[in-house]
N, C-alpha and C. Protein backbone atom coordinates (compact mmCIF):
# COMPACT_ATOMS: atom_id res chain seq x y z
N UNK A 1 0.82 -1.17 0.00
CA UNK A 1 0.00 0.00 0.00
C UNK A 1 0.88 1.25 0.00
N UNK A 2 0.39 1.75 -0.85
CA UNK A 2 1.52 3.38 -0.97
C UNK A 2 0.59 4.37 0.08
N UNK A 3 1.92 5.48 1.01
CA UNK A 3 1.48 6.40 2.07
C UNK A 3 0.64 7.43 1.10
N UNK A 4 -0.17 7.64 1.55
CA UNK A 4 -1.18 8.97 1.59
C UNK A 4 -1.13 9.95 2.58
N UNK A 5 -0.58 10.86 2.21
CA UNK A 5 -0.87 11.81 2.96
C UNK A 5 -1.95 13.63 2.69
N UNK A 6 -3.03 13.77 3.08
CA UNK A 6 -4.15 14.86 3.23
C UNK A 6 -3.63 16.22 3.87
N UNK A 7 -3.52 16.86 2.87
CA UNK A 7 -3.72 18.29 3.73
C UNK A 7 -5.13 18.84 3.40
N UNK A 8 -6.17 18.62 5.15
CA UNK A 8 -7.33 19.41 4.56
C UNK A 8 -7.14 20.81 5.80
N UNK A 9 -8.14 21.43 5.18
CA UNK A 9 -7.86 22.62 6.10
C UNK A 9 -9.29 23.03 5.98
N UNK A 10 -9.80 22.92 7.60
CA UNK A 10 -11.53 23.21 7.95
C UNK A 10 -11.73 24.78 8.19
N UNK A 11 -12.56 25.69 7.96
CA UNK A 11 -12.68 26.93 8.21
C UNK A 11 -13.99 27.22 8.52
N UNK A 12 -14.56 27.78 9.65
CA UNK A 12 -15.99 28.17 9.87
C UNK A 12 -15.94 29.45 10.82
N UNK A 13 -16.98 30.06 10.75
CA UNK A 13 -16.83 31.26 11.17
C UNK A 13 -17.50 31.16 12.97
N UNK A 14 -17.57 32.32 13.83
CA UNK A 14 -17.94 31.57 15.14
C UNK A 14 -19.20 31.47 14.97
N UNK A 15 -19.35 30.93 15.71
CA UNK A 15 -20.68 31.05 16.05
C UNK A 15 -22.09 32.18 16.17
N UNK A 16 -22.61 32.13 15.65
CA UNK A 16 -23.77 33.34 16.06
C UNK A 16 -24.22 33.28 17.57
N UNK A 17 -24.30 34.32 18.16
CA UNK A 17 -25.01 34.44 19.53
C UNK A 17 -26.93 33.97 19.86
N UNK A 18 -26.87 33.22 20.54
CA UNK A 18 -28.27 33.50 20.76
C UNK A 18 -29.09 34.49 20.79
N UNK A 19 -28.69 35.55 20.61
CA UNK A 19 -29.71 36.52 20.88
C UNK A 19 -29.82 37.28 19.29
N UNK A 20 -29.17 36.27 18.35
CA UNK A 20 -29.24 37.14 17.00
C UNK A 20 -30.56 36.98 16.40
N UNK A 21 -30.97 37.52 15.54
CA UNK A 21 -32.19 37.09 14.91
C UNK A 21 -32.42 36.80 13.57
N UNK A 22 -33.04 35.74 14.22
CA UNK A 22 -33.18 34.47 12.80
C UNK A 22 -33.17 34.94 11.46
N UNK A 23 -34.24 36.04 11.46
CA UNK A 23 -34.21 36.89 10.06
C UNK A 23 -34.21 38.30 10.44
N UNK A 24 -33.28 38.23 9.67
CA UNK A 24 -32.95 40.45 9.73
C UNK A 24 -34.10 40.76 8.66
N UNK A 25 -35.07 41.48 9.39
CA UNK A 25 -36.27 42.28 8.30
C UNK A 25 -36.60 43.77 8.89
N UNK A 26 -36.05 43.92 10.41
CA UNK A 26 -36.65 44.82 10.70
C UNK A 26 -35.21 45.74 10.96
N UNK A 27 -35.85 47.46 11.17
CA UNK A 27 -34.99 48.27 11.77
C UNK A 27 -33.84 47.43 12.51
N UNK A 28 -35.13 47.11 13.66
CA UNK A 28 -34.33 46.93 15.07
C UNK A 28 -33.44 45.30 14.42
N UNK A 29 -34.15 44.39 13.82
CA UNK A 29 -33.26 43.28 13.88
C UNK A 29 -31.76 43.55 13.44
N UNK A 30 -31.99 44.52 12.40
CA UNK A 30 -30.31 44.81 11.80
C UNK A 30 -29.76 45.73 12.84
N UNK A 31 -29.95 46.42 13.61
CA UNK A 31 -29.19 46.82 15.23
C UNK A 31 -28.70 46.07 15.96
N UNK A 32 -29.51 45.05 15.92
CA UNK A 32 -29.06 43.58 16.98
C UNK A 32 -28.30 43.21 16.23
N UNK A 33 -28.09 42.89 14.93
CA UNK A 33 -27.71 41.99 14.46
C UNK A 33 -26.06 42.07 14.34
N UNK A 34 -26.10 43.79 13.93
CA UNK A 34 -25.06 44.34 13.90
C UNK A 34 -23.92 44.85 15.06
N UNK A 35 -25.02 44.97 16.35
CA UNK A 35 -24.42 45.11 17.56
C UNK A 35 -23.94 43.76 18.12
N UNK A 36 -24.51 42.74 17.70
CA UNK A 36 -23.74 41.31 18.21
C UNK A 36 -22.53 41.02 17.25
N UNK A 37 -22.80 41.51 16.00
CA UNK A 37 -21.29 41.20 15.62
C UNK A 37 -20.23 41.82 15.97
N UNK A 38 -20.68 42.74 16.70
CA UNK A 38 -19.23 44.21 16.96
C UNK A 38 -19.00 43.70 18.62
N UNK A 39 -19.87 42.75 18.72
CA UNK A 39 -19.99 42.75 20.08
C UNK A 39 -20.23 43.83 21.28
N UNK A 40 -20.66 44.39 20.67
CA UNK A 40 -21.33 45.83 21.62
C UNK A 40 -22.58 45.62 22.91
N UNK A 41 -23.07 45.78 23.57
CA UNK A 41 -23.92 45.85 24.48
C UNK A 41 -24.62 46.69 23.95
N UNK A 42 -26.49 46.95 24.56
CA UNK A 42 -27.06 48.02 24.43
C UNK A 42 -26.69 49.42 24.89
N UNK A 43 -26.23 49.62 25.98
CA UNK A 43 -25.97 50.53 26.59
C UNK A 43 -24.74 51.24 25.77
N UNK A 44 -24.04 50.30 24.90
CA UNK A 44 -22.65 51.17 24.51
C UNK A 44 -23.50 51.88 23.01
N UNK A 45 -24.09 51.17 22.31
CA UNK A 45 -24.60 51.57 21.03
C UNK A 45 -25.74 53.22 21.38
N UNK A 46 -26.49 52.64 22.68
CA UNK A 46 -26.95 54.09 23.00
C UNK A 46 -26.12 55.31 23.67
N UNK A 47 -25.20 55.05 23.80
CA UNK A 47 -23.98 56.20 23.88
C UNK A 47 -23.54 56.80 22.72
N UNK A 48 -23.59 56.04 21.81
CA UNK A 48 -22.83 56.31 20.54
C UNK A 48 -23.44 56.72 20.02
N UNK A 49 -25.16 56.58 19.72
CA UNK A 49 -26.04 57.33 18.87
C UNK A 49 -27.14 58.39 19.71
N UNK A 50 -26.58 58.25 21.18
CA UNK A 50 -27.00 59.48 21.56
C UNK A 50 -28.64 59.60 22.08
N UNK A 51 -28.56 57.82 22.57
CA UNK A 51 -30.21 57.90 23.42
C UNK A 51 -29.95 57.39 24.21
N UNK A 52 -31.28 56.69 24.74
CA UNK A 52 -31.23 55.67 26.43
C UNK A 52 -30.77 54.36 25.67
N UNK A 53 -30.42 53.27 26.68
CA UNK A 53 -30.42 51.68 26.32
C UNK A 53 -31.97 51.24 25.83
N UNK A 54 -32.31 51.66 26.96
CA UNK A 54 -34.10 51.17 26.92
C UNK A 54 -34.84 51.76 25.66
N UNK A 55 -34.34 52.55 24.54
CA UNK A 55 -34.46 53.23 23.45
C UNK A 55 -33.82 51.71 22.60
N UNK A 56 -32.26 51.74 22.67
CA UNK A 56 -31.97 50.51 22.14
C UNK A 56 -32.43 49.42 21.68
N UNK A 57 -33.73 49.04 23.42
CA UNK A 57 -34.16 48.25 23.90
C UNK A 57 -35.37 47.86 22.97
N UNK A 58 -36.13 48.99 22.84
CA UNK A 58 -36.91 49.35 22.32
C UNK A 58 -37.12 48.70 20.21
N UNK A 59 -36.24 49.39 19.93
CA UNK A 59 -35.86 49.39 18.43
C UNK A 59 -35.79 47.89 18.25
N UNK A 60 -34.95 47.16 19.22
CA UNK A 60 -34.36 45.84 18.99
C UNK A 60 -35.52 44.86 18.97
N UNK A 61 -36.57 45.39 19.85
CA UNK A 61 -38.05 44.56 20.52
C UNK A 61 -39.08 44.84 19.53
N UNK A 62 -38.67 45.50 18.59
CA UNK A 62 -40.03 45.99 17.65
C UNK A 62 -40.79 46.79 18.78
N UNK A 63 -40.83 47.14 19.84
CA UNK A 63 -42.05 48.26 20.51
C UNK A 63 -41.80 49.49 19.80
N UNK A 64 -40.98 50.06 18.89
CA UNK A 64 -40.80 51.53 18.43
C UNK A 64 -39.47 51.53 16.71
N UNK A 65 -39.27 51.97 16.25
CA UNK A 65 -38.17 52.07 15.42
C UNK A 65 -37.85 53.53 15.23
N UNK A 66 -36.33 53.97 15.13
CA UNK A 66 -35.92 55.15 15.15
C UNK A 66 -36.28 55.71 14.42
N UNK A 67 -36.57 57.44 14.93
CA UNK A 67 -37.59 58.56 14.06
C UNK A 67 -36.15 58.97 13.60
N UNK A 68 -36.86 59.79 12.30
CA UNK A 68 -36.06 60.20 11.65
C UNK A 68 -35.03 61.57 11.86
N UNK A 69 -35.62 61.91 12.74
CA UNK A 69 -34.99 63.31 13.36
C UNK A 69 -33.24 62.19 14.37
N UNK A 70 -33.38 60.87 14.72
CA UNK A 70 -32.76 60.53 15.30
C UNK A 70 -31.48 60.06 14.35
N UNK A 71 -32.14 59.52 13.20
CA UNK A 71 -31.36 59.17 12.00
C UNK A 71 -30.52 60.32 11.99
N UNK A 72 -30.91 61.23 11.31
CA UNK A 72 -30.17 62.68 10.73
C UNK A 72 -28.98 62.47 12.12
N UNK A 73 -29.38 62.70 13.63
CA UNK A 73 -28.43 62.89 14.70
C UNK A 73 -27.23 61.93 14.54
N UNK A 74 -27.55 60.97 14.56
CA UNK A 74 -26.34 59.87 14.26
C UNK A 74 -25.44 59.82 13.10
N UNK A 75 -25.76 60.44 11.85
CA UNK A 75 -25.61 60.20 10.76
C UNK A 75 -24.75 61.29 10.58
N UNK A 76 -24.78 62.27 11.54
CA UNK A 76 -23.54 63.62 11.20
C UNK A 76 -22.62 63.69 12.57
N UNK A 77 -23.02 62.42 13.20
CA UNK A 77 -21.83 62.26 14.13
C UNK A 77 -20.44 61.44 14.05
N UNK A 78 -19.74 61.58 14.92
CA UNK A 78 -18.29 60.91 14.46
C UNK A 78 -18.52 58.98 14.72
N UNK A 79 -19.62 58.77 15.46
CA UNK A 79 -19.68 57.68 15.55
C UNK A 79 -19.25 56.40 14.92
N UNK A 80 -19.11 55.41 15.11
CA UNK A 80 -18.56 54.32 14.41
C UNK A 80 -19.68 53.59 13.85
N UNK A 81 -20.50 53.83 14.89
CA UNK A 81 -21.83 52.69 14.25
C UNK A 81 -22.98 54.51 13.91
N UNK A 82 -23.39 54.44 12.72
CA UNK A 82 -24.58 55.36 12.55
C UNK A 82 -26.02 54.20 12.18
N UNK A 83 -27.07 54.56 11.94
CA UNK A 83 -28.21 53.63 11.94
C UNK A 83 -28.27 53.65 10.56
N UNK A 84 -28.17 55.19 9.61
CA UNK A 84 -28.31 54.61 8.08
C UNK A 84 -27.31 53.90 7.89
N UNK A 85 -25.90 53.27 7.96
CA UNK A 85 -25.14 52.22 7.82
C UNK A 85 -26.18 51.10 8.29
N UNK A 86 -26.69 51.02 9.52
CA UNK A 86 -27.20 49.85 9.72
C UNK A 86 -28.42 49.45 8.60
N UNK A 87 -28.61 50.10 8.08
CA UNK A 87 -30.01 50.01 7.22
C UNK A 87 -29.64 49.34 5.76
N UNK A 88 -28.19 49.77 5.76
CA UNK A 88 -27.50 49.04 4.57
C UNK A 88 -27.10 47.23 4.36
């Protein structure tokens, strides 16, 4: 029997978090979706765009989605994460 030798090489990405959502359709799901990949918390993303967590909270839960006066705020700040990016 002649040696064989395999080079395979496996690649997968991590894991998704439980708390991602199944299907991105909404505002808020692409916030979550996008804040679990950056690994961000609520509380840090509402620092950055300049509301409460429970606003965060909000968007992510479907109870509300960001007004547009909030868009414009984020969107001319230095922020890293703005919401029209997230919409992309």
């Amino acid at each position: 029997m002649a040696n064989t030798i395999y080079n395979v090489i496996l690649s997968a990405g991590m894991p998704l978090p439980k708390a991602y959502p199944l299907k991105v359709e909404t505002v808020g799901d692409h916030i979550r979706a996008v804040r679990l990949r950056r690994g961000l918390e609520q509380s840090e993303v509402a620092e950055i765009l300049g509301v409460s967590k429970e606003t965060v909270w909000n968007w992510e839960n479907h109870r509300n989605a960001p007004l547009v006066h909030q868009c414009r705020r984020s969107s001319h700040s230095s922020a890293t994460i703005h919401i029209r990016n997230l919409l992309r």
